[in-house]
N, C-alpha and C. Protein backbone atom coordinates (compact mmCIF):
# COMPACT_ATOMS: atom_id res chain seq x y z
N UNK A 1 -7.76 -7.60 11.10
CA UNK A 1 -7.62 -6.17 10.86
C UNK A 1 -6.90 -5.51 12.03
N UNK A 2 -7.18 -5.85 13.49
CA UNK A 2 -6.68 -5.36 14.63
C UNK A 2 -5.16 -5.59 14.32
N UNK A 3 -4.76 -6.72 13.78
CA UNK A 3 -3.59 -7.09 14.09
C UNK A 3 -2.65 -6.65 13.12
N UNK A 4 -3.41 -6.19 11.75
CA UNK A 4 -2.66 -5.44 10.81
C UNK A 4 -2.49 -4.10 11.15
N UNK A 5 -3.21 -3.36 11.83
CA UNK A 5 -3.46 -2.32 12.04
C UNK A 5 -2.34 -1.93 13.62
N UNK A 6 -1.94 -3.38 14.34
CA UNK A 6 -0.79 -3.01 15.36
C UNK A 6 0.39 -3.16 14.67
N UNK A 7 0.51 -3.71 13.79
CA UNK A 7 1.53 -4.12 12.48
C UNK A 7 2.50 -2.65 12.11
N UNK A 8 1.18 -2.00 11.67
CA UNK A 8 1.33 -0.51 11.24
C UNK A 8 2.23 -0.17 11.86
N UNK A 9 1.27 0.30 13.25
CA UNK A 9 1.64 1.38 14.55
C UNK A 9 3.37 1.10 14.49
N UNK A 10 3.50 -0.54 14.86
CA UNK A 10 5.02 -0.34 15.05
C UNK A 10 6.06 -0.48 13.63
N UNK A 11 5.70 -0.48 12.18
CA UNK A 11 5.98 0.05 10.81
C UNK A 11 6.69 1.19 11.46
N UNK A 12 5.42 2.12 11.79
CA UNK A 12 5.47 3.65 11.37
C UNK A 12 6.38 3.95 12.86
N UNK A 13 7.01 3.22 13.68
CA UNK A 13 8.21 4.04 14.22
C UNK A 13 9.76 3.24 13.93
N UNK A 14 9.74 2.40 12.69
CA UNK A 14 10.86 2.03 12.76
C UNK A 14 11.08 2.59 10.99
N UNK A 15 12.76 3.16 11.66
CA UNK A 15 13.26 4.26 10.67
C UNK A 15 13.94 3.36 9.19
N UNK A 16 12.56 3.04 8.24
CA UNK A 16 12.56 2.63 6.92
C UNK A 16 11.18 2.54 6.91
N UNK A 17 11.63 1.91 4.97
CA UNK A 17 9.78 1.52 4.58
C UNK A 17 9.37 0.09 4.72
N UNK A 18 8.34 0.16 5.20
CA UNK A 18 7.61 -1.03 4.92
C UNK A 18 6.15 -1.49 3.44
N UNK A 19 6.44 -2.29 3.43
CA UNK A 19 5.24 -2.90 2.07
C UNK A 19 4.67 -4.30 2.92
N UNK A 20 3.39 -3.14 2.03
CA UNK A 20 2.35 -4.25 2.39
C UNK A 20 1.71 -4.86 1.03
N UNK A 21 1.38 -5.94 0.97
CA UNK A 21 0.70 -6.34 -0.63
C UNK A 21 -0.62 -6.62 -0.16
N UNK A 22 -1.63 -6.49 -0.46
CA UNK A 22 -3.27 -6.96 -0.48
C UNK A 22 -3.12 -7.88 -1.74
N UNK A 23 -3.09 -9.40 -1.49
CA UNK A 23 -2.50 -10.25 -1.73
C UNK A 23 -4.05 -10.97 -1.99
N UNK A 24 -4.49 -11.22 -2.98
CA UNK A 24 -5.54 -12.23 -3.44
C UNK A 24 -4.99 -13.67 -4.46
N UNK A 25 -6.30 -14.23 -4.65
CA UNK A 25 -5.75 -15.45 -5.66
C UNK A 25 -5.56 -14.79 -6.68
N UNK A 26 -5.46 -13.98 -7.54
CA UNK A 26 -4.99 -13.61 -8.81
C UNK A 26 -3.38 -12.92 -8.90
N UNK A 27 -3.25 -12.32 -7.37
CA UNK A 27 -1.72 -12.21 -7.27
C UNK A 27 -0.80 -13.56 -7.04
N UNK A 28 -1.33 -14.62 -6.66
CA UNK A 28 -0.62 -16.12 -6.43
C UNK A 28 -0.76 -16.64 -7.78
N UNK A 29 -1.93 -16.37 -8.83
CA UNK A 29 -1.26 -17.08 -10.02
C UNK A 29 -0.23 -15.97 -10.96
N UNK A 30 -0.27 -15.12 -10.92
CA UNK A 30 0.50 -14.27 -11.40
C UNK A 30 1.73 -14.19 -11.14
N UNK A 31 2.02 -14.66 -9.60
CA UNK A 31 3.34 -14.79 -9.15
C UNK A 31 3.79 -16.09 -9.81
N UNK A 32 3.30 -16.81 -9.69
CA UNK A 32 3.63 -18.21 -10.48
C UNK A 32 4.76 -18.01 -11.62
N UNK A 33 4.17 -17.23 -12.39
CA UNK A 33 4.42 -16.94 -13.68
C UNK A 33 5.43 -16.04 -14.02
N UNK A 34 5.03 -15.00 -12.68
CA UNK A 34 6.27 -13.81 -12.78
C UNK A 34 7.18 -13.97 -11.43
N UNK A 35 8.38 -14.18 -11.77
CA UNK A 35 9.40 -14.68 -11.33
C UNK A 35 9.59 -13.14 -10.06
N UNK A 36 9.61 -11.78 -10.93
CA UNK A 36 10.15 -10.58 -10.11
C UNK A 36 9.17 -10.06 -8.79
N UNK A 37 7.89 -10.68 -9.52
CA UNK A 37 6.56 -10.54 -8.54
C UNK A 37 6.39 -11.60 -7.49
N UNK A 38 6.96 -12.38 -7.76
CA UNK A 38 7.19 -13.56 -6.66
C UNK A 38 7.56 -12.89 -5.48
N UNK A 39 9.36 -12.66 -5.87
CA UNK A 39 10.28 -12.17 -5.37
C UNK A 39 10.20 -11.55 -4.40
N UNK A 40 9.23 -10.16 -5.39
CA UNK A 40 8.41 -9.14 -4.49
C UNK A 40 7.50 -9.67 -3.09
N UNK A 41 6.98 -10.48 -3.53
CA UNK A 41 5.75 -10.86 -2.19
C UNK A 41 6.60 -11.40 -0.93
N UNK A 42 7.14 -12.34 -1.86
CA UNK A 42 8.39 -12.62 -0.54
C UNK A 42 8.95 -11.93 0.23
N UNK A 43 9.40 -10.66 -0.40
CA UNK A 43 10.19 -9.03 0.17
C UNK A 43 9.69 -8.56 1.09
N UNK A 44 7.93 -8.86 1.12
CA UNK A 44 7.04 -7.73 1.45
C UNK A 44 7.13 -7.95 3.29
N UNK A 45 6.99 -6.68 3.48
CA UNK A 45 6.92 -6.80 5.37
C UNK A 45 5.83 -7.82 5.70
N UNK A 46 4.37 -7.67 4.82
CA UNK A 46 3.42 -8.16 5.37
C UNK A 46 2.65 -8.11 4.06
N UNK A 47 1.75 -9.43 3.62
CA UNK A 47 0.94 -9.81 3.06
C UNK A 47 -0.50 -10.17 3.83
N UNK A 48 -0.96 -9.57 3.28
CA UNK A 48 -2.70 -9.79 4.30
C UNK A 48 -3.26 -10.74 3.12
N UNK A 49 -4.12 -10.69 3.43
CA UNK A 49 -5.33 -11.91 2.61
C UNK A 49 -6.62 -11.14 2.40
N UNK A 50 -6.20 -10.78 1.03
CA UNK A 50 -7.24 -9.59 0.77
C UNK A 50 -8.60 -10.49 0.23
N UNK A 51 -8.76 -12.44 0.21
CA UNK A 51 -9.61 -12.40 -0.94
C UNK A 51 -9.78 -13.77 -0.64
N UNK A 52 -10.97 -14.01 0.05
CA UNK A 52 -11.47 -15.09 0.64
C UNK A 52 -10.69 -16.88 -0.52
N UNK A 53 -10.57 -16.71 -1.33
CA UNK A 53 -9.91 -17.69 -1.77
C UNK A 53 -8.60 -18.47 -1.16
N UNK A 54 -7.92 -17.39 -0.59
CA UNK A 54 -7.05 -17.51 0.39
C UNK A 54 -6.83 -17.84 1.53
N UNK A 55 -7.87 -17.38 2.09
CA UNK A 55 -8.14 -18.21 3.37
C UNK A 55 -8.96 -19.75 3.10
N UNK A 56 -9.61 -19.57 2.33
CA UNK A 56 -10.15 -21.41 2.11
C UNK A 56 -8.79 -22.22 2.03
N UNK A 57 -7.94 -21.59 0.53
CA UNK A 57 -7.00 -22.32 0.54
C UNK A 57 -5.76 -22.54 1.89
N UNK A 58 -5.77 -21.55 2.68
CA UNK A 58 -5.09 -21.41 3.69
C UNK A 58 -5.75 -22.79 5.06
N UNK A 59 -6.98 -23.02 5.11
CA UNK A 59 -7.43 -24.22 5.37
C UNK A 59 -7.27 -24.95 5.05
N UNK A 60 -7.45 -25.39 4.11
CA UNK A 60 -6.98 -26.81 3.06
C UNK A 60 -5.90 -27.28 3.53
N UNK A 61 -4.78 -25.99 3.13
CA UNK A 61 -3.39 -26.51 3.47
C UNK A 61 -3.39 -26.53 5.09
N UNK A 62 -4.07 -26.69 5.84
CA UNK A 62 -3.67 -26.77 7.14
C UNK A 62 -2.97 -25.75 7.95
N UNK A 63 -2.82 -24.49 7.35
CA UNK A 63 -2.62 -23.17 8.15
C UNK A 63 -3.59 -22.10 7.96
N UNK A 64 -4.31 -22.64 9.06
CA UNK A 64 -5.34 -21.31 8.37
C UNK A 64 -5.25 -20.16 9.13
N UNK A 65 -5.62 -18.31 7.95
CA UNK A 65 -5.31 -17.26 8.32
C UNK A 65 -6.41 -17.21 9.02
N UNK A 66 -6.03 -16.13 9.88
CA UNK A 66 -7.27 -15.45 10.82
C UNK A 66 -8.40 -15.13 10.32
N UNK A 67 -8.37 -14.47 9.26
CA UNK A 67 -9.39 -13.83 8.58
C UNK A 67 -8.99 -12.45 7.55
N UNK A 68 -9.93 -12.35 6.88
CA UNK A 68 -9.38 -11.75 5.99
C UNK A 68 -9.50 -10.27 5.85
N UNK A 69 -8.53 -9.83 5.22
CA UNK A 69 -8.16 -8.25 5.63
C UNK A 69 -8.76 -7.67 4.18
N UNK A 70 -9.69 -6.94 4.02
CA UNK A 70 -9.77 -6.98 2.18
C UNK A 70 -9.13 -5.04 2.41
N UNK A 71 -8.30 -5.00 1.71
CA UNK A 71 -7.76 -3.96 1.39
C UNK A 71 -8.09 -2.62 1.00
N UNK A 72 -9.76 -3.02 0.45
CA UNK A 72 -10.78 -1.74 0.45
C UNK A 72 -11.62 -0.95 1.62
N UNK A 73 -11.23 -2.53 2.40
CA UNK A 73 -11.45 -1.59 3.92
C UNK A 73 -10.26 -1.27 4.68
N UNK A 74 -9.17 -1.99 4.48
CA UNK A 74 -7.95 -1.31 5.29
C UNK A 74 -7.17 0.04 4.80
N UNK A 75 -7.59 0.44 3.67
CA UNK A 75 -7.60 1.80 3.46
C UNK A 75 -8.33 2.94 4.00
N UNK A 76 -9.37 2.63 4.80
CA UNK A 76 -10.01 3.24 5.19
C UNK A 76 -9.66 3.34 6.67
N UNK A 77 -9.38 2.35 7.58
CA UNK A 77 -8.51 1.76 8.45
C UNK A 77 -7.30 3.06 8.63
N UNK A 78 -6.52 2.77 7.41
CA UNK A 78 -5.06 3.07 7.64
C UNK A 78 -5.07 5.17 7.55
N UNK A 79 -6.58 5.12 6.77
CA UNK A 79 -6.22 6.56 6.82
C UNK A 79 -6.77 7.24 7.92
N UNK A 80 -7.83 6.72 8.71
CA UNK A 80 -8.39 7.18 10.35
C UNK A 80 -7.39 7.12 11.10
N UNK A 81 -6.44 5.85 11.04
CA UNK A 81 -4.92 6.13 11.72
C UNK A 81 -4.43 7.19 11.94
N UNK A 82 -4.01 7.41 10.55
CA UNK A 82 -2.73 8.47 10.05
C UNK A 82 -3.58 9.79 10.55
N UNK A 83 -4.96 9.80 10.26
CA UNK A 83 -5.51 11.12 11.07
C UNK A 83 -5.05 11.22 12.46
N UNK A 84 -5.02 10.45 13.23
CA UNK A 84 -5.28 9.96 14.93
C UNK A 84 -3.74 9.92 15.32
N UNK A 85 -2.61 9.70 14.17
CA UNK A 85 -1.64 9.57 14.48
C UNK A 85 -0.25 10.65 14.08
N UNK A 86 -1.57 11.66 13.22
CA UNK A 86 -0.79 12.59 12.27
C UNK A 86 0.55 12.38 11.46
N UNK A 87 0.27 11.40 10.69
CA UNK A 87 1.03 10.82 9.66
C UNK A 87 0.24 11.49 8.44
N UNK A 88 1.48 12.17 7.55
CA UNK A 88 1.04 12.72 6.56
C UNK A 88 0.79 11.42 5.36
N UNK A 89 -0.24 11.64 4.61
CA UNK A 89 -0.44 10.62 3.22
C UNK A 89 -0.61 11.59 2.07
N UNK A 90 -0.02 9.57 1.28
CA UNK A 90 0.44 10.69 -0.25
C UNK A 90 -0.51 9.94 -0.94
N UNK A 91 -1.12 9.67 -2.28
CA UNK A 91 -1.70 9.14 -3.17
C UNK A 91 -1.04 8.97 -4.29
N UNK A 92 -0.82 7.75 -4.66
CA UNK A 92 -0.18 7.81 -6.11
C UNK A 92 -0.90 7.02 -6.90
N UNK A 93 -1.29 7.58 -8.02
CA UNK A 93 -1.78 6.64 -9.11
C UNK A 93 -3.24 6.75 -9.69
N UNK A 94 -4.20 5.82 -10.15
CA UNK A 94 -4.92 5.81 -10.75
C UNK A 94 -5.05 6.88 -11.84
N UNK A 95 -6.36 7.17 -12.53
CA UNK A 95 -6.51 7.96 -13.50
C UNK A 95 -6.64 9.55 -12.94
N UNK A 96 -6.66 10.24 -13.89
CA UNK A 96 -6.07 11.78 -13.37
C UNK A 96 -7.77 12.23 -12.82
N UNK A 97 -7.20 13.07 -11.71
CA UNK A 97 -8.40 13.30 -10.46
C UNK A 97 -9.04 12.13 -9.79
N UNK A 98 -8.93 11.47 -9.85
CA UNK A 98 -8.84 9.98 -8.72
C UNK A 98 -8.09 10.05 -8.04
N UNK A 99 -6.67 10.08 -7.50
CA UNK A 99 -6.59 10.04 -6.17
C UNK A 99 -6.62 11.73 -5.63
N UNK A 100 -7.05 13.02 -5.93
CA UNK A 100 -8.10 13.86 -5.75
C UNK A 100 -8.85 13.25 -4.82
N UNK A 101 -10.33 12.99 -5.79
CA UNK A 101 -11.41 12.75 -5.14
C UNK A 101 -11.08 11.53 -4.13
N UNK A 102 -10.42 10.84 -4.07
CA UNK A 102 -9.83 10.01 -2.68
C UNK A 102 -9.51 10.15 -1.81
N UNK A 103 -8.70 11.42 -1.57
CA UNK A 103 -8.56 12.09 -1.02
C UNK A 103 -9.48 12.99 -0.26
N UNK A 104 -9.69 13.63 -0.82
CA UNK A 104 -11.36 14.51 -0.52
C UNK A 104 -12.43 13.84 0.64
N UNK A 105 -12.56 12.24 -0.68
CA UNK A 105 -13.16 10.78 0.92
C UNK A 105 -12.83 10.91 2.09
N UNK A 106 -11.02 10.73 1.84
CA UNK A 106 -10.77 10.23 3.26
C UNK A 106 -10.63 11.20 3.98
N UNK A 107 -10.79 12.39 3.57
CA UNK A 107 -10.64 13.63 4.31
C UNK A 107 -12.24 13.93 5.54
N UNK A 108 -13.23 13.69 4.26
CA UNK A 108 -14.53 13.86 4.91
C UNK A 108 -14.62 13.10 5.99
N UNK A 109 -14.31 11.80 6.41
CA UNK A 109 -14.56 10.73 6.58
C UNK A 109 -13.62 11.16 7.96
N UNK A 110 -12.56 11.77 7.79
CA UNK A 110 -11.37 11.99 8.49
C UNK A 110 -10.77 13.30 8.78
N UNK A 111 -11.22 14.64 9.22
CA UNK A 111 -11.04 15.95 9.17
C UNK A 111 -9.29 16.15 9.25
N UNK A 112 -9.01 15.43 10.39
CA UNK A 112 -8.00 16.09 11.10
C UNK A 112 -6.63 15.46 9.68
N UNK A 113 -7.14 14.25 8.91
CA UNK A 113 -6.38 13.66 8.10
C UNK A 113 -5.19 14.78 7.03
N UNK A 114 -4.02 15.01 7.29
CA UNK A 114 -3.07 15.31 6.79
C UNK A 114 -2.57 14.71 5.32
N UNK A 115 -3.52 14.99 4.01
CA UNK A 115 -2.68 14.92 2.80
C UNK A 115 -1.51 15.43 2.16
N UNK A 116 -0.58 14.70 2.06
CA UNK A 116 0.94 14.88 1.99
C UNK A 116 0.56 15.68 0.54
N UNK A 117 -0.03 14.85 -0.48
CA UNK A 117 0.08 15.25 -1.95
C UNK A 117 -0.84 13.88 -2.68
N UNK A 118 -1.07 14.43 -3.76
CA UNK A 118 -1.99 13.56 -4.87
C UNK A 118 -1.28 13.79 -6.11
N UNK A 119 -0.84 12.37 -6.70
CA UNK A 119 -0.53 12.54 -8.03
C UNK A 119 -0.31 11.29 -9.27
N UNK A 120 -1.40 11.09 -10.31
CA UNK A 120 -1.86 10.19 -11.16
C UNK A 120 -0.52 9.58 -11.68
N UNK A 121 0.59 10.41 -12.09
CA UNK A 121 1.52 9.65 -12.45
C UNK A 121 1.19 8.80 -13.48
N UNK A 122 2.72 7.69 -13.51
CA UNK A 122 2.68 6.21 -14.29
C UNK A 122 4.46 5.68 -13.41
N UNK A 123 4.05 4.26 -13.61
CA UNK A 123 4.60 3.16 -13.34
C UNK A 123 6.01 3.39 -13.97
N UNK A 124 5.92 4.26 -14.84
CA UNK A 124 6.97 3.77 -16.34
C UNK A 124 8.34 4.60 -15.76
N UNK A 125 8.86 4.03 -15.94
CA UNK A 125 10.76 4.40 -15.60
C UNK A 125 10.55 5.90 -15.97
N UNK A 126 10.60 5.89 -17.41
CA UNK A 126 10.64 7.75 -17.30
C UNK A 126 10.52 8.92 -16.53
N UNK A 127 8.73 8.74 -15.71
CA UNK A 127 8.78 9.15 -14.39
C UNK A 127 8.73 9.15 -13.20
N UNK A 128 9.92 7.95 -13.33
CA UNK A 128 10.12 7.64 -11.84
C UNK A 128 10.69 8.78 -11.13
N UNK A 129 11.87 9.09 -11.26
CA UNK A 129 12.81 9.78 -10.52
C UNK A 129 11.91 11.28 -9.97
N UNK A 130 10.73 12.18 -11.50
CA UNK A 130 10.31 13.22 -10.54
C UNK A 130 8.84 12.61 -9.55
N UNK A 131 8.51 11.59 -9.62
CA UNK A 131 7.15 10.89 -9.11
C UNK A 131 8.17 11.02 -7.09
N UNK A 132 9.24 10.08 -6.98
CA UNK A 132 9.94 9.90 -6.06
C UNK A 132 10.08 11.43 -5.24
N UNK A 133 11.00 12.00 -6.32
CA UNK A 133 11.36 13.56 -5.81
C UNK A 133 10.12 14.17 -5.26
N UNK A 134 8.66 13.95 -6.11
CA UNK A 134 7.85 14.92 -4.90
C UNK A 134 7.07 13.99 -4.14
N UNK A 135 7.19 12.80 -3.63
CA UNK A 135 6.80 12.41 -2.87
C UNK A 135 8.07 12.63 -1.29
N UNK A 136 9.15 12.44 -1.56
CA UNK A 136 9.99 12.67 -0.74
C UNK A 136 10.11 14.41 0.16
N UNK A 137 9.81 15.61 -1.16
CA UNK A 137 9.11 16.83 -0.80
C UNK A 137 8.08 17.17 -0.01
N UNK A 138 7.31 16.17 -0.31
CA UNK A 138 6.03 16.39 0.07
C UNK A 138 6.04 16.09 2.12
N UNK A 139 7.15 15.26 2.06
CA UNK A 139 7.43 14.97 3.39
C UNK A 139 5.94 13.72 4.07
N UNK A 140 5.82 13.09 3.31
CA UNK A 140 4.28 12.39 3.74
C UNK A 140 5.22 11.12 4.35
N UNK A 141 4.64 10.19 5.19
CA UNK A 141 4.90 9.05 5.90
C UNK A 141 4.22 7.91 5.82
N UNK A 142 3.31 8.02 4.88
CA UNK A 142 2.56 6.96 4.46
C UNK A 142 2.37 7.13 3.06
N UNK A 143 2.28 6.03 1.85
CA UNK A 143 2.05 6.02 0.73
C UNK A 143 0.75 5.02 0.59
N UNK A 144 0.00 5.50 -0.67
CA UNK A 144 -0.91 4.59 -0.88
C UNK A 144 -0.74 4.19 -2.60
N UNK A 145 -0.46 3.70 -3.68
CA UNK A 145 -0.05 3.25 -4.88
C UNK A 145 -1.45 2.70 -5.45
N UNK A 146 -1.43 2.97 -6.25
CA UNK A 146 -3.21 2.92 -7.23
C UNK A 146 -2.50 2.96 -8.75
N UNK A 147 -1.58 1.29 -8.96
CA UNK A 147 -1.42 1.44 -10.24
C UNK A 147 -1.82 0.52 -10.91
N UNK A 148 -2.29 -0.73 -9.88
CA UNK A 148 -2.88 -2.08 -10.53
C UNK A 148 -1.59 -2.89 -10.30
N UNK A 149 -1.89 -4.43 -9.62
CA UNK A 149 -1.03 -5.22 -9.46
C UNK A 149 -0.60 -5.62 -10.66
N UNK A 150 0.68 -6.83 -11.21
CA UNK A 150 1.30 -6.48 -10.37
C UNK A 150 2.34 -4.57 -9.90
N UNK A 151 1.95 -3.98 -11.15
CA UNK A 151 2.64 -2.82 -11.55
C UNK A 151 2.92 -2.40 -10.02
N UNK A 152 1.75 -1.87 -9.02
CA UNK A 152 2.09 -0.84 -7.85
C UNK A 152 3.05 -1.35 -6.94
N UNK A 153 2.82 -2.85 -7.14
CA UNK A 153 3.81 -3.35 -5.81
C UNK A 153 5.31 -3.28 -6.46
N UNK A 154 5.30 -3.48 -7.79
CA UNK A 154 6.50 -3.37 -8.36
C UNK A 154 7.29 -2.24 -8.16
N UNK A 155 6.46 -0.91 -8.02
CA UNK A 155 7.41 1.05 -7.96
C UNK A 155 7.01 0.48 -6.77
N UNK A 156 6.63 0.19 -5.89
CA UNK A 156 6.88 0.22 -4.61
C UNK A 156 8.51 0.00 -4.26
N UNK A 157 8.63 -1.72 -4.73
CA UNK A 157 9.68 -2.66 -4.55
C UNK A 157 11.06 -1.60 -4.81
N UNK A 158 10.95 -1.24 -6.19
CA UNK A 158 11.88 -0.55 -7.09
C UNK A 158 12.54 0.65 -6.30
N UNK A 159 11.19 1.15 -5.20
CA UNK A 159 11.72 3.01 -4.97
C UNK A 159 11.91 2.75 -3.34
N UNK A 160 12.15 1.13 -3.15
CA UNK A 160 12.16 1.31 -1.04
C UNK A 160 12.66 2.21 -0.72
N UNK A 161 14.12 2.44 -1.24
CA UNK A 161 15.39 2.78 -0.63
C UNK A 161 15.36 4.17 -1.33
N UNK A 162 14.61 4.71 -2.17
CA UNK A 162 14.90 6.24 -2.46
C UNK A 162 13.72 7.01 -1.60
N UNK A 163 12.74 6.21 -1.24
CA UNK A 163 11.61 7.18 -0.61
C UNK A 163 12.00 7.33 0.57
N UNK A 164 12.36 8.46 0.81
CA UNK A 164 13.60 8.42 2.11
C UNK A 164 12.36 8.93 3.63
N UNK A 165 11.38 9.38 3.24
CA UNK A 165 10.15 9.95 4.56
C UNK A 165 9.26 9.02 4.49
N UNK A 166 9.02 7.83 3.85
CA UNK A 166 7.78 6.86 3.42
C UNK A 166 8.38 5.54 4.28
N UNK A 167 7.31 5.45 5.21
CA UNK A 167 7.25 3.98 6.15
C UNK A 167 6.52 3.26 5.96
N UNK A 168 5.36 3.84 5.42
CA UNK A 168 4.78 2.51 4.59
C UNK A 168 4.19 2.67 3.69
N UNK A 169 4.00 1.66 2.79
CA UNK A 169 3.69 2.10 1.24
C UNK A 169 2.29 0.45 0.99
N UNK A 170 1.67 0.66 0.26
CA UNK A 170 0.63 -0.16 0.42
C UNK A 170 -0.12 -0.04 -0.72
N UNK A 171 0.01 -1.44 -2.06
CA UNK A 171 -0.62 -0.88 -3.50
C UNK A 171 -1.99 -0.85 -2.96
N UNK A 172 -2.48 -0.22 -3.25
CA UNK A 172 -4.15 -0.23 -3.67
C UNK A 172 -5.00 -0.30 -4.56
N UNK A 173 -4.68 -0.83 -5.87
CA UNK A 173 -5.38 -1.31 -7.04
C UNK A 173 -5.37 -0.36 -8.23
């Protein structure tokens, strides 16, 4: 976690985005299968090991990870940061008033925490272009994606290069 979390720090001063995947065994058989999601993981700045399967198997094969980062706590992690570091965050996704009340969390949890914007959205091409436009408005520097693998890492992949204020972007389920 320390080491994902220095990962960040130097993310968030180099001028682009970074992706992160919270990467379990159900994203490795899925990649199998999906050729674009592969692709994707490969792309990604950084894959953590959200899911103890991974690290066993990461033994087996004779490289084993440090330990494992599960992604329900590095959200919590990444948003005490962005408080401490005044990086604005955005929320995208899940069902409507969920990333709201997520917000609200990490706020309690986190006073000084700067919410860029909250918005349920969808994955689907149609609204991509105004989903992008107000996240780019919103001026936030961190993204968090709540659309369900592989979908979030996918608008991640899709929007690197249009989210022109977003350094790091990170699905969250």
């Amino acid at each position: 976690m320390a080491e994902t979390l220095q990962l960040v720090r130097q993310y968030m001063i180099e001028d682009r985005l970074h992706q992160i995947a919270t990467t379990n065994p159900e994203f490795v058989m899925t990649a199998q299968k999906d050729e674009d999601f592969h692709h994707i993981l490969h792309q990604c700045d950084l894959c953590i090991a959200d899911g103890v399967g991974l690290l066993m198997a990461s033994r087996w094969l004779g490289s084993p990870l440090p330990e494992r980062v599960p992604g329900s706590e590095l959200v919590y992690n990444l948003a005490q940061l962005a408080a401490q570091e005044k990086w604005r965050l955005f929320l995208l996704g899940a069902g409507p008033g969920v990333a709201e009340e997520a917000a609200g969390i990490f706020q309690s949890c986190n006073p000084e925490l700067q919410i860029a914007g909250t918005y349920a959205g969808s994955p689907s091409l149609a609204e991509n272009d105004e989903i992008v436009a107000m996240i780019n408005n919103s001026q936030a520097d961190m993204l968090f994606v709540a659309y369900g693998a592989p979908k979030q890492d996918k608008w991640i992949a899709r929007n690197r290069e249009f989210l022109v204020t977003i350094k790091l972007a990170i699905g969250v389920g």
